[in-house]
N, C-alpha and C. Protein backbone atom coordinates (compact mmCIF):
# COMPACT_ATOMS: atom_id res chain seq x y z
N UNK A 1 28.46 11.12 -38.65
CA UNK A 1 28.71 10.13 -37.63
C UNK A 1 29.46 8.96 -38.24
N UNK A 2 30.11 8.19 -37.54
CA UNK A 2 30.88 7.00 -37.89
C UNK A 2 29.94 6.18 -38.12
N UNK A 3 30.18 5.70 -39.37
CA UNK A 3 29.30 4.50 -39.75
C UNK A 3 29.45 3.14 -38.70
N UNK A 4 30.64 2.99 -38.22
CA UNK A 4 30.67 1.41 -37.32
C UNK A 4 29.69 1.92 -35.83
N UNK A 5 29.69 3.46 -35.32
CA UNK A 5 29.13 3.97 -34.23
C UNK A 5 27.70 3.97 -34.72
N UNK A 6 27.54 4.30 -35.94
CA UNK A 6 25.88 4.42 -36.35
C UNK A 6 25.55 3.09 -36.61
N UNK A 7 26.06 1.67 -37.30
CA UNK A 7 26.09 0.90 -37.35
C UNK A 7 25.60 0.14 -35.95
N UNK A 8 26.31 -0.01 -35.01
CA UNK A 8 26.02 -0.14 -33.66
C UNK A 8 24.89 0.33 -32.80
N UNK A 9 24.62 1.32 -32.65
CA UNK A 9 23.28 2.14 -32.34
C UNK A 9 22.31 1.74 -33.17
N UNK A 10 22.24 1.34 -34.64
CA UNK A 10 20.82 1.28 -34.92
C UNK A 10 20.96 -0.27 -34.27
N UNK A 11 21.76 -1.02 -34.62
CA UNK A 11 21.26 -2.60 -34.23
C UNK A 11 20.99 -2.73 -32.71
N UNK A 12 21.44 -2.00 -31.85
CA UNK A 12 20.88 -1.94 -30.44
C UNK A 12 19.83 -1.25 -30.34
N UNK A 13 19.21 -0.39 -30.88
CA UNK A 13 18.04 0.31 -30.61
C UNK A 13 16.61 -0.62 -31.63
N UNK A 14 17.15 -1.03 -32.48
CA UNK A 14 15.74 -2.14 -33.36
C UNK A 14 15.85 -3.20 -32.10
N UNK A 15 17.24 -3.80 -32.25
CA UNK A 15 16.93 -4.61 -31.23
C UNK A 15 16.11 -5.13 -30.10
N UNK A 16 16.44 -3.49 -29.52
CA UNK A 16 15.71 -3.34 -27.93
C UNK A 16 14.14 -3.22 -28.50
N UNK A 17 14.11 -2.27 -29.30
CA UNK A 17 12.42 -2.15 -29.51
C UNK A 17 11.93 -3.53 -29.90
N UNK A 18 12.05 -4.09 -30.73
CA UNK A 18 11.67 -5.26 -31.37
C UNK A 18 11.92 -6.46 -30.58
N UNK A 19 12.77 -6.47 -29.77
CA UNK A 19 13.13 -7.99 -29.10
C UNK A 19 13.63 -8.91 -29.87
N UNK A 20 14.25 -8.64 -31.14
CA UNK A 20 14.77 -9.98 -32.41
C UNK A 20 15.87 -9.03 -32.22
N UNK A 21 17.12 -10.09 -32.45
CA UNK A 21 18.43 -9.35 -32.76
C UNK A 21 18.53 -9.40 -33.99
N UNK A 22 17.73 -10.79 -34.72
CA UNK A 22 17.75 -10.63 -36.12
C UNK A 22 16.84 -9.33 -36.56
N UNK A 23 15.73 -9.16 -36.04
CA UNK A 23 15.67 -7.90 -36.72
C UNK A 23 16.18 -6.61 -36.79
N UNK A 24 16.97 -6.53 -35.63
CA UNK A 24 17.83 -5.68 -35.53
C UNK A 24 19.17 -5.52 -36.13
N UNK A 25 19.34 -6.57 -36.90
CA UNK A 25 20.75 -7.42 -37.54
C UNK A 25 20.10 -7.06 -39.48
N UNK A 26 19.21 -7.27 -39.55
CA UNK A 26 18.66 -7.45 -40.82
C UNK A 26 18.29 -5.67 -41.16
N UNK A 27 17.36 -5.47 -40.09
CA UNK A 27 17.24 -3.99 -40.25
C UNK A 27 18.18 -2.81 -40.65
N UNK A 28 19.57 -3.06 -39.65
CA UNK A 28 20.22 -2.26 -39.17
C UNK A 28 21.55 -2.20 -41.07
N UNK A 29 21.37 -3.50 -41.68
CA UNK A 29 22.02 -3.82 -42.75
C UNK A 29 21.26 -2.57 -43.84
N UNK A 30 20.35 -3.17 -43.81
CA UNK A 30 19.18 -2.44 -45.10
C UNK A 30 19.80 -1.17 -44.93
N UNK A 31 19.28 -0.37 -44.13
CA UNK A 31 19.81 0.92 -43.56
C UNK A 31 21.45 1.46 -43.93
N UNK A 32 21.89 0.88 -43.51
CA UNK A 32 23.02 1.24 -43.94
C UNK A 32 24.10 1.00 -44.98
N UNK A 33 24.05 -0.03 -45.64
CA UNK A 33 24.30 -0.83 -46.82
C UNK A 33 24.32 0.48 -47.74
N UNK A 34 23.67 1.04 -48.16
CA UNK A 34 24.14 2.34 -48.88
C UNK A 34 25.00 3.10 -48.97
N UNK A 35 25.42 3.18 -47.56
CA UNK A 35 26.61 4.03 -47.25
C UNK A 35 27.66 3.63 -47.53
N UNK A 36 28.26 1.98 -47.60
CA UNK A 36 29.18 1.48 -47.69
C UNK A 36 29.27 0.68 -49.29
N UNK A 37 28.55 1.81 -49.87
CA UNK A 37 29.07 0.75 -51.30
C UNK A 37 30.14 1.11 -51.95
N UNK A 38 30.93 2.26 -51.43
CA UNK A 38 32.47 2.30 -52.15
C UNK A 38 33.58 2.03 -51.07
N UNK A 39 32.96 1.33 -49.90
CA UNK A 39 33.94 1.57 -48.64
C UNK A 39 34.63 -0.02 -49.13
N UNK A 40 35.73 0.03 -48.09
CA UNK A 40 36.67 -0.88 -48.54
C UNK A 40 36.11 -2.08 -47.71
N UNK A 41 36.68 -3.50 -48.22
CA UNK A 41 36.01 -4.76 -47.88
C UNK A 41 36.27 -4.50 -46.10
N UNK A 42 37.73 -4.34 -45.74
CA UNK A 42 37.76 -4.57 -43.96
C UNK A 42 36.62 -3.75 -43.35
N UNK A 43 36.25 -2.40 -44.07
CA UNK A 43 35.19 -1.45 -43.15
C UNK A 43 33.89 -2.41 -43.46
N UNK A 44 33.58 -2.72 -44.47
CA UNK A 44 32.35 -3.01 -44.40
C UNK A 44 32.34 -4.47 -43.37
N UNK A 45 33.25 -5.34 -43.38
CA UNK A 45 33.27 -6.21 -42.35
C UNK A 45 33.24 -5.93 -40.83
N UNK A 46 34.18 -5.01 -40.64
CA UNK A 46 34.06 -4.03 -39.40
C UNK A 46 32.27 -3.71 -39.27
N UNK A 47 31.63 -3.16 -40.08
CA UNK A 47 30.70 -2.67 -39.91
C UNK A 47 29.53 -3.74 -39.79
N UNK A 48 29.81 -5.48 -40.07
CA UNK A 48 28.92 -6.00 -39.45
C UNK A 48 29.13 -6.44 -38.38
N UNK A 49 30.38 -6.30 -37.72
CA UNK A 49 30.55 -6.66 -36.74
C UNK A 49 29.74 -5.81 -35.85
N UNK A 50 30.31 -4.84 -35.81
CA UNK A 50 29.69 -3.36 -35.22
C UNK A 50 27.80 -3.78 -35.16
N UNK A 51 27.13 -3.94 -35.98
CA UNK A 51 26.12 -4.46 -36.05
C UNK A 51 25.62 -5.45 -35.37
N UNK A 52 26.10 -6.40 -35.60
CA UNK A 52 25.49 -7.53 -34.53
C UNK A 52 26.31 -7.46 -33.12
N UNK A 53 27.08 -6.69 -32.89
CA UNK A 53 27.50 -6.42 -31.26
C UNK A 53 26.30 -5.67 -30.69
N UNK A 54 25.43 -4.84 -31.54
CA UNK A 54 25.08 -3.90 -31.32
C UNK A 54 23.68 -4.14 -30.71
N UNK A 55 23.38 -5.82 -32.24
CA UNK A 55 22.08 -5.94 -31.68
C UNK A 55 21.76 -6.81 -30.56
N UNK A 56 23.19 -7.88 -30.01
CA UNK A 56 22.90 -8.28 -28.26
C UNK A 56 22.93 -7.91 -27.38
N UNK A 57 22.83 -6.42 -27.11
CA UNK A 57 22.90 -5.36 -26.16
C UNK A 57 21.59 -5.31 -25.38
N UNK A 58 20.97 -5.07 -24.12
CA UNK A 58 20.15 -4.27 -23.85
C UNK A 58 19.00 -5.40 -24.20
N UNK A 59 19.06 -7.01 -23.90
CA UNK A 59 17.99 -7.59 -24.20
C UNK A 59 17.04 -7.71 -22.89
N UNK A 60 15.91 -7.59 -22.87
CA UNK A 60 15.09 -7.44 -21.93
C UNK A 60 13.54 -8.32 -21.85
N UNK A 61 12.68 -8.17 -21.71
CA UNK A 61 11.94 -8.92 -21.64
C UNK A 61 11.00 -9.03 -22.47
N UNK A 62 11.06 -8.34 -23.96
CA UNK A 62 10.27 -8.56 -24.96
C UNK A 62 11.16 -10.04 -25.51
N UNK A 63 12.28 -10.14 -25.26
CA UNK A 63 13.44 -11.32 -26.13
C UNK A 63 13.11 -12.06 -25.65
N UNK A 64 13.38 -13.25 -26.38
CA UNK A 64 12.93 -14.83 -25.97
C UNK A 64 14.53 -15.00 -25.26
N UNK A 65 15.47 -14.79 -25.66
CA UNK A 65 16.98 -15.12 -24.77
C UNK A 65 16.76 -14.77 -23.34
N UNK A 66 15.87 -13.88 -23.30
CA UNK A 66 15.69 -13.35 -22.06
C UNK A 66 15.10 -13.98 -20.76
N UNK A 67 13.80 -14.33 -21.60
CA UNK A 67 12.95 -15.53 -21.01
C UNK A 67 13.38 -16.90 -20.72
N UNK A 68 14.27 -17.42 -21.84
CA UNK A 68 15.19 -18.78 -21.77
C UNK A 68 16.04 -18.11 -20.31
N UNK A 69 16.98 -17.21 -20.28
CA UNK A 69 17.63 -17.67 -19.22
C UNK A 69 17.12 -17.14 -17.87
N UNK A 70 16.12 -16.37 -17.60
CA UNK A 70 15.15 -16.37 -16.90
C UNK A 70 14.69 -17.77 -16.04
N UNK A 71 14.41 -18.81 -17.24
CA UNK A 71 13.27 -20.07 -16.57
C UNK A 71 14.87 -20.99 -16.46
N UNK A 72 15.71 -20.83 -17.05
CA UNK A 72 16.77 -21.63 -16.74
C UNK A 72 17.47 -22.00 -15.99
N UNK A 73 17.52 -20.62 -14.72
CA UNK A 73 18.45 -20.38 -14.02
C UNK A 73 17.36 -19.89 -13.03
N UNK A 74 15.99 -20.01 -13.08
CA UNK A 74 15.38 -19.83 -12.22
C UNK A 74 15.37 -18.61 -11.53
N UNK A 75 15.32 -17.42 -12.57
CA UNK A 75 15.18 -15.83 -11.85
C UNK A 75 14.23 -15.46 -11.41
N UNK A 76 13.82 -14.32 -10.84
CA UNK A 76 12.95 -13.18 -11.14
C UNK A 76 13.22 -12.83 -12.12
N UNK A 77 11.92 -12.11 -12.44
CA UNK A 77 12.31 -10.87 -13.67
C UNK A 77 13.12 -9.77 -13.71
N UNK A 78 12.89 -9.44 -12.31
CA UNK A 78 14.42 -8.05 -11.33
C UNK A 78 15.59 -8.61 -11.62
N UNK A 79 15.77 -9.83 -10.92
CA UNK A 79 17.11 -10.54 -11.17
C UNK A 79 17.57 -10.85 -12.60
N UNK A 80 16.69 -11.44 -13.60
CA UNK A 80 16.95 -11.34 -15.01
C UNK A 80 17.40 -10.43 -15.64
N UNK A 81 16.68 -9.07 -15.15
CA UNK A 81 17.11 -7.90 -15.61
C UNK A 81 18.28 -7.35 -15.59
N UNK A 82 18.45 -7.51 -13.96
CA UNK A 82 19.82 -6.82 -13.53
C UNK A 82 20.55 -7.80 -14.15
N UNK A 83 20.99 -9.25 -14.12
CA UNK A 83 22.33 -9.82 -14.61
C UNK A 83 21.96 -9.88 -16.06
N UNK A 84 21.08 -10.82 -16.70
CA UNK A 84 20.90 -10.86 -18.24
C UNK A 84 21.12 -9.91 -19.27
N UNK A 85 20.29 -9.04 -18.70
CA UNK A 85 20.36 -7.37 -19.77
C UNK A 85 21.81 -6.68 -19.56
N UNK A 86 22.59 -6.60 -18.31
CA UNK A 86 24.22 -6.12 -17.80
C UNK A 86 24.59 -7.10 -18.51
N UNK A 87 24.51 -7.75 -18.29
CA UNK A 87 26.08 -9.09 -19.14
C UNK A 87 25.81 -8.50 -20.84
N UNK A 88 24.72 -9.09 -21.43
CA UNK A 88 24.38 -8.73 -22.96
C UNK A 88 25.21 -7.58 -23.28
N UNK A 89 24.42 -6.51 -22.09
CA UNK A 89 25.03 -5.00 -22.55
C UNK A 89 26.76 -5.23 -22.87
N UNK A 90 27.27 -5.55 -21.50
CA UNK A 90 28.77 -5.27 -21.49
C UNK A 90 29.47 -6.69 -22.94
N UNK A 91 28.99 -7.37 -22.70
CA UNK A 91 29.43 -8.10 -23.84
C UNK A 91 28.94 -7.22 -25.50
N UNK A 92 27.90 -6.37 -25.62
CA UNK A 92 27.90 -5.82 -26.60
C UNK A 92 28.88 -4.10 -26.94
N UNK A 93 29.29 -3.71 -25.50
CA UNK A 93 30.22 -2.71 -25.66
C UNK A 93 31.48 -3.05 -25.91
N UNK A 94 31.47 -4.29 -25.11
CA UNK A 94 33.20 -4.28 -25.27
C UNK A 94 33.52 -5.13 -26.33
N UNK A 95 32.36 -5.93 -27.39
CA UNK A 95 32.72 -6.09 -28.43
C UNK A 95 32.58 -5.03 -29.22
N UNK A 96 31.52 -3.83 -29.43
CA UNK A 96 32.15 -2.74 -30.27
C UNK A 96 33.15 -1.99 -29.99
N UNK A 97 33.79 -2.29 -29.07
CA UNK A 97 35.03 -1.73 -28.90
C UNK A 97 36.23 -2.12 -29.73
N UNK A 98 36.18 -3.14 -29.45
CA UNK A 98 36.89 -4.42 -30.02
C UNK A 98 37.07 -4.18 -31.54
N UNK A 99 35.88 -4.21 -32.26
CA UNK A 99 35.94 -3.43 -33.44
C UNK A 99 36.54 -1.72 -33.77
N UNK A 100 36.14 -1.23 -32.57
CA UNK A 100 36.11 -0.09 -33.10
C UNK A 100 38.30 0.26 -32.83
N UNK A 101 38.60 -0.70 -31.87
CA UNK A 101 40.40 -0.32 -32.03
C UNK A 101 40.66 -1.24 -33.34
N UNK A 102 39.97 -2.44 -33.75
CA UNK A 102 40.44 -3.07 -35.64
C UNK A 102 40.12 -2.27 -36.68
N UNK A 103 39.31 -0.92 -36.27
CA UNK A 103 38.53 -0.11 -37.57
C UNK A 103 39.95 1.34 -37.08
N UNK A 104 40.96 1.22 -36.24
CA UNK A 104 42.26 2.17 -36.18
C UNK A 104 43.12 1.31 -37.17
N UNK A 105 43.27 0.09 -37.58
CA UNK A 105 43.94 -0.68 -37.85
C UNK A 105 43.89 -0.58 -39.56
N UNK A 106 42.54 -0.37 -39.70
CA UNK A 106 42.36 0.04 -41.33
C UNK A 106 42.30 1.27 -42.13
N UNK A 107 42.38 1.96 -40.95
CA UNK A 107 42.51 3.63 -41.73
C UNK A 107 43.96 4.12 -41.59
């Protein structure tokens, strides 16, 4: 698998379980940091990007971001869900996207 695609998936999936993007950011490093110790400086930069796109995806109601804009904006939890967790998501795809046409740019 592509390391910036595997990169991405683990930091959205710790993420989601855990509710910390940092732990999903910190986690998702440990993990993969191995793989990239002969890769060239742009991939491994690529690949934190890929990472922390990965881990603002899909935040829901274990996240405190979640709850902040919840009481902020005066939601439901339905309504939180549907816009908070959609926006996160699409802002976390179409930044690994984003990466993933700069990671055509280095090979």
């Amino acid at each position: 698998m592509n390391p910036l695609l595997l990169g991405w998936l683990i930091g959205l999936v710790l993420s989601f379980c855990t509710g910390s993007a940092t732990v999903g950011i910190v986690s998702a490093t440990g993990i993969l940091a191995p793989m990239v110790t002969d890769a060239s400086p742009g991939l491994v930069s690529l690949l934190v990007l890929a990472i922390g796109c990965g881990s603002i995806g899909l935040n829901w109601v274990n996240h405190s971001g979640f709850w902040f804009i919840k009481e902020a904006f005066g939601m439901t939890i339905g309504q939180a869900t549907k816009t908070h967790m959609t926006v996160q998501t699409i802002v976390s795809v179409v930044g690994f996207a984003a990466v993933w046409v700069l990671s055509l740019f280095l090979t």
